[in-house]
Protein backbone atom coordinates (compact mmCIF):
# COMPACT_ATOMS: atom_id res chain seq x y z
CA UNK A 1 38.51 12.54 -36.21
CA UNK A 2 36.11 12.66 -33.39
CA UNK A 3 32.22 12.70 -34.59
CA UNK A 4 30.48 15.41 -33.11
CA UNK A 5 26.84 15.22 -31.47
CA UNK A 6 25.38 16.73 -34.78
CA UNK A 7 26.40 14.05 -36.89
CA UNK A 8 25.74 11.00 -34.39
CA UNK A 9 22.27 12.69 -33.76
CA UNK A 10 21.30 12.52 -37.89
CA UNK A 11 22.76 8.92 -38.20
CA UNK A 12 20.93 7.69 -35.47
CA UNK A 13 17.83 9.39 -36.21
CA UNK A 14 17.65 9.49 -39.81
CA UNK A 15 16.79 12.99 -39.68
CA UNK A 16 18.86 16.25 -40.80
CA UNK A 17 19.97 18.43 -38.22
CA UNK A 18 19.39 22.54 -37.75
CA UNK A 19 20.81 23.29 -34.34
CA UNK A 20 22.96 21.85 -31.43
CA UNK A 21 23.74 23.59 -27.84
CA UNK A 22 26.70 21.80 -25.98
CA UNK A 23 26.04 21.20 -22.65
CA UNK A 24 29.15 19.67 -21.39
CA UNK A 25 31.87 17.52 -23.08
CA UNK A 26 29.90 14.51 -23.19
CA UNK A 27 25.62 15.85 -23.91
CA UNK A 28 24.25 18.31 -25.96
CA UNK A 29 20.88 19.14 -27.23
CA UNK A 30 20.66 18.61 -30.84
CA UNK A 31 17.48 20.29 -32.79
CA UNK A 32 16.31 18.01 -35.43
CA UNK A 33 14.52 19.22 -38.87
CA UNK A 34 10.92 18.72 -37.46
CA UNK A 35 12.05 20.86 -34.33
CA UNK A 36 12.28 18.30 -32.05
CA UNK A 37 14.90 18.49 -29.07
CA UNK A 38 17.06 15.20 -28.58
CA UNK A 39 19.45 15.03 -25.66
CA UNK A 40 22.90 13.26 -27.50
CA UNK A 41 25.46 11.53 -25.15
CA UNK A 42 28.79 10.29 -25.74
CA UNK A 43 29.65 7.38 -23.95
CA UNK A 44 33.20 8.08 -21.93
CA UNK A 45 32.76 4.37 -20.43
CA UNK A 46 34.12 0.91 -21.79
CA UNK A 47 32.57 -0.76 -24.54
CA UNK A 48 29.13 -1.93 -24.17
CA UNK A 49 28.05 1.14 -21.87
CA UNK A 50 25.57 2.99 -24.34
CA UNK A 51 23.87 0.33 -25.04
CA UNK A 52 23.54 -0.75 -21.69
CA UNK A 53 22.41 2.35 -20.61
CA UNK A 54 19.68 2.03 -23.58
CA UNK A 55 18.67 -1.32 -22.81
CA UNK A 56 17.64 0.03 -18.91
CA UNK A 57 15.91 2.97 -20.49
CA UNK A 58 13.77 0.52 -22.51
CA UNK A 59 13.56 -2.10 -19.68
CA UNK A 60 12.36 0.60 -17.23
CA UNK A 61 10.28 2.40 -19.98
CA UNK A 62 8.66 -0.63 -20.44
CA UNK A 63 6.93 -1.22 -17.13
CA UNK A 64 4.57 1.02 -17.71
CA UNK A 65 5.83 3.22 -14.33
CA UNK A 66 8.33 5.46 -14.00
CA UNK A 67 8.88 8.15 -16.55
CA UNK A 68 11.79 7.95 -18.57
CA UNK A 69 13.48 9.55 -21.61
CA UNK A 70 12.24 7.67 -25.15
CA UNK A 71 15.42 6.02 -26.50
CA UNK A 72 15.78 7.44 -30.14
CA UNK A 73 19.23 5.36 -30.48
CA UNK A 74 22.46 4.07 -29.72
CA UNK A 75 25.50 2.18 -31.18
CA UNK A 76 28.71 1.82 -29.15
CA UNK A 77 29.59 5.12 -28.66
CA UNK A 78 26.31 7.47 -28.82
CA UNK A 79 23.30 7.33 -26.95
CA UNK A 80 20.26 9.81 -28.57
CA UNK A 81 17.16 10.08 -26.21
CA UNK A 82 14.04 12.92 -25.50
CA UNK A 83 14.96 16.25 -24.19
CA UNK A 84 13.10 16.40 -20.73
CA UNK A 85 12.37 20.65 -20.02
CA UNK A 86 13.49 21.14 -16.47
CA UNK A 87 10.82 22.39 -13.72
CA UNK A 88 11.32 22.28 -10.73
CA UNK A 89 10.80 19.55 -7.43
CA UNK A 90 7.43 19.57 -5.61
CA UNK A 91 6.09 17.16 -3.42
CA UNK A 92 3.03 16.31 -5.63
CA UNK A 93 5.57 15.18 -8.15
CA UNK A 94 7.89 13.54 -5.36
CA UNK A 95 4.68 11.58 -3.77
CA UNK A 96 3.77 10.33 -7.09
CA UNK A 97 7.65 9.23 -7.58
CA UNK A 98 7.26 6.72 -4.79
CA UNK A 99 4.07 4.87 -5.97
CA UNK A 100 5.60 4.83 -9.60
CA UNK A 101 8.61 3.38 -8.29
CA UNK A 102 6.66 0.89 -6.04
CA UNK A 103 4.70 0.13 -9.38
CA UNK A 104 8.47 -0.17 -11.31
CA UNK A 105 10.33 -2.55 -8.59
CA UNK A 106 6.91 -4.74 -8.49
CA UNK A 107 6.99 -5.67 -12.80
CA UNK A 108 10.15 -7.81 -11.16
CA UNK A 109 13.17 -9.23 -13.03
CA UNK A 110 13.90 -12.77 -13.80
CA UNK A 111 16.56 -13.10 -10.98
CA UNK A 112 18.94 -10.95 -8.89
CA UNK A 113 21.51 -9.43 -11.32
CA UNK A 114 19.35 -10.27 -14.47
CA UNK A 115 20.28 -7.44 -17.11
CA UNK A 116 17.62 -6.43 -19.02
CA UNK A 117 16.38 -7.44 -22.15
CA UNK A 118 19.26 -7.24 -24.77
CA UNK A 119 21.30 -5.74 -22.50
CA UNK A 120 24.80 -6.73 -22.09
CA UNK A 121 25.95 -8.78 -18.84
CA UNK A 122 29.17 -6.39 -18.56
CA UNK A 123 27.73 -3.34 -17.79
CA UNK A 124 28.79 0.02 -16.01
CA UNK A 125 27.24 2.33 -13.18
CA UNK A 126 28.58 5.18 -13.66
CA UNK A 127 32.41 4.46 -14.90
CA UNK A 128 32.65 1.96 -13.08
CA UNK A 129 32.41 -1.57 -14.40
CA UNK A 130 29.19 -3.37 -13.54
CA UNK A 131 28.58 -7.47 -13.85
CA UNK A 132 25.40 -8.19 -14.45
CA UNK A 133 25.40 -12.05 -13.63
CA UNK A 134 22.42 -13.58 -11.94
CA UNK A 135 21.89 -14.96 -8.86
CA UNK A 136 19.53 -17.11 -6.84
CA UNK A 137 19.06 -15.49 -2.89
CA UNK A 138 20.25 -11.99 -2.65
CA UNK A 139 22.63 -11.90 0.21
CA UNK A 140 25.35 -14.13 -1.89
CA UNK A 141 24.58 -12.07 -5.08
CA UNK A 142 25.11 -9.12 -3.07
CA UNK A 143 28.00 -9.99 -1.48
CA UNK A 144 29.59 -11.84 -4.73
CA UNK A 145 28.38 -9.06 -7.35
CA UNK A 146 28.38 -5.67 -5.44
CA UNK A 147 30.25 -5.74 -2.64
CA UNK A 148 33.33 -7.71 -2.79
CA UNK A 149 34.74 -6.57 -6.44
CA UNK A 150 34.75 -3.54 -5.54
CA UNK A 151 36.44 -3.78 -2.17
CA UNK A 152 39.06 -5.80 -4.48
CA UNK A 153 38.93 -2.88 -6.92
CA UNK A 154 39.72 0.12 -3.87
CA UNK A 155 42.43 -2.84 -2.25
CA UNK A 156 44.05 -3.12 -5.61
CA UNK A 157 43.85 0.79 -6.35
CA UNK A 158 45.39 1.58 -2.78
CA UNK A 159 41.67 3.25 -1.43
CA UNK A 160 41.43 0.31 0.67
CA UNK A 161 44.05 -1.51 2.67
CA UNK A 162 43.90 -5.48 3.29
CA UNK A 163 42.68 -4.75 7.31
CA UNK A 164 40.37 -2.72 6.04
CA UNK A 165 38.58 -4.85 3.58
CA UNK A 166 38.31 -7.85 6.18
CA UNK A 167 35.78 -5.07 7.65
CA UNK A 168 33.59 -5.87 4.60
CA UNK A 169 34.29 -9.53 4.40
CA UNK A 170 32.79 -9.89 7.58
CA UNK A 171 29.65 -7.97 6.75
CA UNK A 172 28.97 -9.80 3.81
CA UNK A 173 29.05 -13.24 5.86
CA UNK A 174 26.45 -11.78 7.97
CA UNK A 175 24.34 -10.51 5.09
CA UNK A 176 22.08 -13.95 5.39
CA UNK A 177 20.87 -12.50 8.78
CA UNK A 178 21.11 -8.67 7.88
CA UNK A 179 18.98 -9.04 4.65
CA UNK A 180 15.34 -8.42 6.54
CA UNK A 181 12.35 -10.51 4.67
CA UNK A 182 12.89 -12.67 2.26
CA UNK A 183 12.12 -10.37 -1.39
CA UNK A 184 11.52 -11.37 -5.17
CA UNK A 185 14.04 -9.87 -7.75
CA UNK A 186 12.69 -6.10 -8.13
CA UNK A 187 13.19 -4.39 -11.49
CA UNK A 188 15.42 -1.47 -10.60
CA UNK A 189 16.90 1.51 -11.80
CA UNK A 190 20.45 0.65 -10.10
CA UNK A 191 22.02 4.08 -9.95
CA UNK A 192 18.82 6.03 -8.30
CA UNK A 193 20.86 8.93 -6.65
CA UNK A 194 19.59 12.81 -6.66
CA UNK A 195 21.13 13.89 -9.99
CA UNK A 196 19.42 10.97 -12.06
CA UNK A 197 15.82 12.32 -10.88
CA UNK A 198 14.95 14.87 -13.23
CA UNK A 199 11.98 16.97 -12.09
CA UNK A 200 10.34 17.57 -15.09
CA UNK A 201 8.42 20.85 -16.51
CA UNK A 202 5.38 18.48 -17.00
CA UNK A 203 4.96 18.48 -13.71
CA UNK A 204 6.52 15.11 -13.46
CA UNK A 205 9.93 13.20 -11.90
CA UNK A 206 11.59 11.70 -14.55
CA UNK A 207 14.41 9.00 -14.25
CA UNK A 208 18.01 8.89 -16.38
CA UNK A 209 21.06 7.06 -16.55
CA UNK A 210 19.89 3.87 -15.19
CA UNK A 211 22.25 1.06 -14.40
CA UNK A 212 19.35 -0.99 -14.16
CA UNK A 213 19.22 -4.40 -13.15
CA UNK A 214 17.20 -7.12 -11.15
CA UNK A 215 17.92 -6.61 -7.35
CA UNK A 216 16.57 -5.79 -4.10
CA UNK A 217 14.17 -2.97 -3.96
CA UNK A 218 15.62 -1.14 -0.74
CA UNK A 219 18.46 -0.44 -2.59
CA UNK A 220 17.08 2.17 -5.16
CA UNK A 221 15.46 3.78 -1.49
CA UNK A 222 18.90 3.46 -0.31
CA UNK A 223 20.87 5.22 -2.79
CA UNK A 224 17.77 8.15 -2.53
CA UNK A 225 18.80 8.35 0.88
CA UNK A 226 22.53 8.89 0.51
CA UNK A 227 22.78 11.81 -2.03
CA UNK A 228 19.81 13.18 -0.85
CA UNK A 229 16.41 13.74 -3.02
CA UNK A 230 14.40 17.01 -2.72
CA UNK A 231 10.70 15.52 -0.54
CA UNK A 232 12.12 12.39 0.33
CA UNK A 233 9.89 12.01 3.24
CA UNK A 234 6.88 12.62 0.47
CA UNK A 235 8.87 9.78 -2.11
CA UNK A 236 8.81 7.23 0.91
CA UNK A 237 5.30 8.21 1.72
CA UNK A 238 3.91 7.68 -1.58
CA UNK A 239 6.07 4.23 -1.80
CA UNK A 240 5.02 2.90 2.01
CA UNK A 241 1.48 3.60 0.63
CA UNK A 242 1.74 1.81 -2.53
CA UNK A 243 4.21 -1.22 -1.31
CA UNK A 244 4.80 -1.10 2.23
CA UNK A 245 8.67 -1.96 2.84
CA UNK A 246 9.70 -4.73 5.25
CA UNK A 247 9.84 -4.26 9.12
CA UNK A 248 13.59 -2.76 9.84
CA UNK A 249 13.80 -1.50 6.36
CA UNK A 250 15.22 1.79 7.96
CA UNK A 251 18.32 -0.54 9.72
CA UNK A 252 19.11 -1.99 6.35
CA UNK A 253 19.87 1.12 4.57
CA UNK A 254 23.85 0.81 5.31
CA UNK A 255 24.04 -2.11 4.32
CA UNK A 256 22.20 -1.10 0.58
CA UNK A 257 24.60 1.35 0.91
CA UNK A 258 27.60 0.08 0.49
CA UNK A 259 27.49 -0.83 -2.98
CA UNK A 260 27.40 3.23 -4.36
CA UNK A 261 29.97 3.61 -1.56
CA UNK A 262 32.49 1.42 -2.58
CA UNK A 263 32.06 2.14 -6.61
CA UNK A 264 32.18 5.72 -5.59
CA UNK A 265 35.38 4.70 -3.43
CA UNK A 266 36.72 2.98 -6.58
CA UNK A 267 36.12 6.17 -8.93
CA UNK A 268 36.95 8.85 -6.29
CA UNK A 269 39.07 7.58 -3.58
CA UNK A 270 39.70 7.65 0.13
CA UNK A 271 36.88 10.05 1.42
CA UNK A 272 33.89 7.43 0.08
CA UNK A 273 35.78 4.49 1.34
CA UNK A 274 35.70 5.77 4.42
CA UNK A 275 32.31 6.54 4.62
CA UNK A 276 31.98 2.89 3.05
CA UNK A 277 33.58 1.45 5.98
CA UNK A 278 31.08 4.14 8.58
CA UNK A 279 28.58 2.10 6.84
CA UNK A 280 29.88 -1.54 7.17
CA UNK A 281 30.95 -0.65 10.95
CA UNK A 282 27.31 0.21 11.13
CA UNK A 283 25.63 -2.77 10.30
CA UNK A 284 27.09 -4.36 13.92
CA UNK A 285 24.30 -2.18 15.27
CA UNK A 286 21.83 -4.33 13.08
């Protein structure tokens, strides 16, 4: 039988349980015995994904920067973390996103694909699997980690045809040239689109469902810019002020974008590989 959110929140927490409102077939809010509000998660993705996802929480947490939900704990299947009370998006809050995430991408990671601390190496964004397997100079991690398996992913799933990926072959041999400035490893939150910013009743952005990961810093912007984000021109304010981005950052942004693209094309089909390929097409304008 199928534990329910009440149970996995008391064995996680230690602590009895006197309410729970379901929020959607994988979260509820569970009300713990003191009163306090935990959000509970099941994990739908492979093995390893809760804890992943709790091991970027932490990681992320850590820094000092961003605001994210406490991690009250995990196991394979469960994921038990703070309640954040919704407000609503201001561009106070939004400016003060893009300094904290300057602040975030600047603590670093030990190399380009690094997972964090305790965190496993096979990951997931999203459902999608996710290698975390580190690399020396970002354009061949980028091409090796999150581009090409998942242009072998939509090929093999019939999203992409063979023509079609040679499109993204030839991008990635140009990424040496396309990559801008030379940048450290930035500590990142990996999956940084418009539903995983949380705008807080505090006041407050906060950040969820990270798929974080050492990588290059334009690609959390990049990511904002492609599902949207409510102020972004306040969000890239506050970050130009904090850690101004390299010159051409604004040409690179297809080319950041094509990893969400083609996961997206992997988990959702034909529409986002196109717009994968409007990217990759793009980049000859570089």
């Amino acid at each position: 039988m199928r534990e329910s959110a009440q149970s996995a929140a008391a064995r996680l927490t230690g602590r009895a349980v006197s309410g729970a409102r379901r929020l959607s077939g994988a979260l509820a809010e569970v009300t713990l015995d003191d009163g306090t509000v935990v959000m509970v998660k099941r994990g739908d993705g492979g093995p390893g994904a809760t804890r992943a996802e709790a091991a970027g929480l932490r990681w992320l947490g850590a820094a000092g920067t961003v605001r994210v939900p406490a991690v009250h704990g995990c196991d394979e299947k469960w994921l038990v973390t703070d309640r954040i009370r919704a407000g609503h998006p201001n561009p106070e809050a939004a400016h003060r996103l893009g300094r904290e995430l300057a602040a975030l991408h600047a603590c670093g990671a030990p190399a380009f694909g690094s997972p964090p601390p305790d965190g496993p190496v096979e990951a997931y964004i999203g459902l999608a699997p996710m290698r975390n397997v580190e690399g020396a100079d970002w354009p061949g991690w980028y091409a090796e980690h999150r581009v090409l398996p998942y242009v072998r992913a939509a090929v093999d799933g019939g999203t992409l045809d063979a023509a079609e990926a040679v499109v993204f072959e030839r991008v990635c041999a140009r990424l040496p040239e396309l990559a801008g400035p030379p940048e450290p490893p930035a500590r990142l939150h990996g999956d940084l689109w418009n539903g995983n910013v949380l705008w807080g009743a505090d006041g407050h952005a906060w950040l969820i469902d990270p798929a974080a990961h050492g990588g290059h810093r334009e690609t959390d912007l990049a990511m904002l810019h492609l599902f949207g984000c409510p102020h972004l021109d306040r969000v890239l304010a506050g970050y130009q002020e904090a850690a101004p981005l390299g010159e051409g950052w604004q040409s690179r942004i297809p080319v950041h974008q094509l990893f969400p693209l083609l996961v997206h094309a992997v988990l959702f089909g034909r529409g986002y590989a196109e717009q994968a390929l409007a990217a990759a097409r793009s980049t000859s304008r570089c």
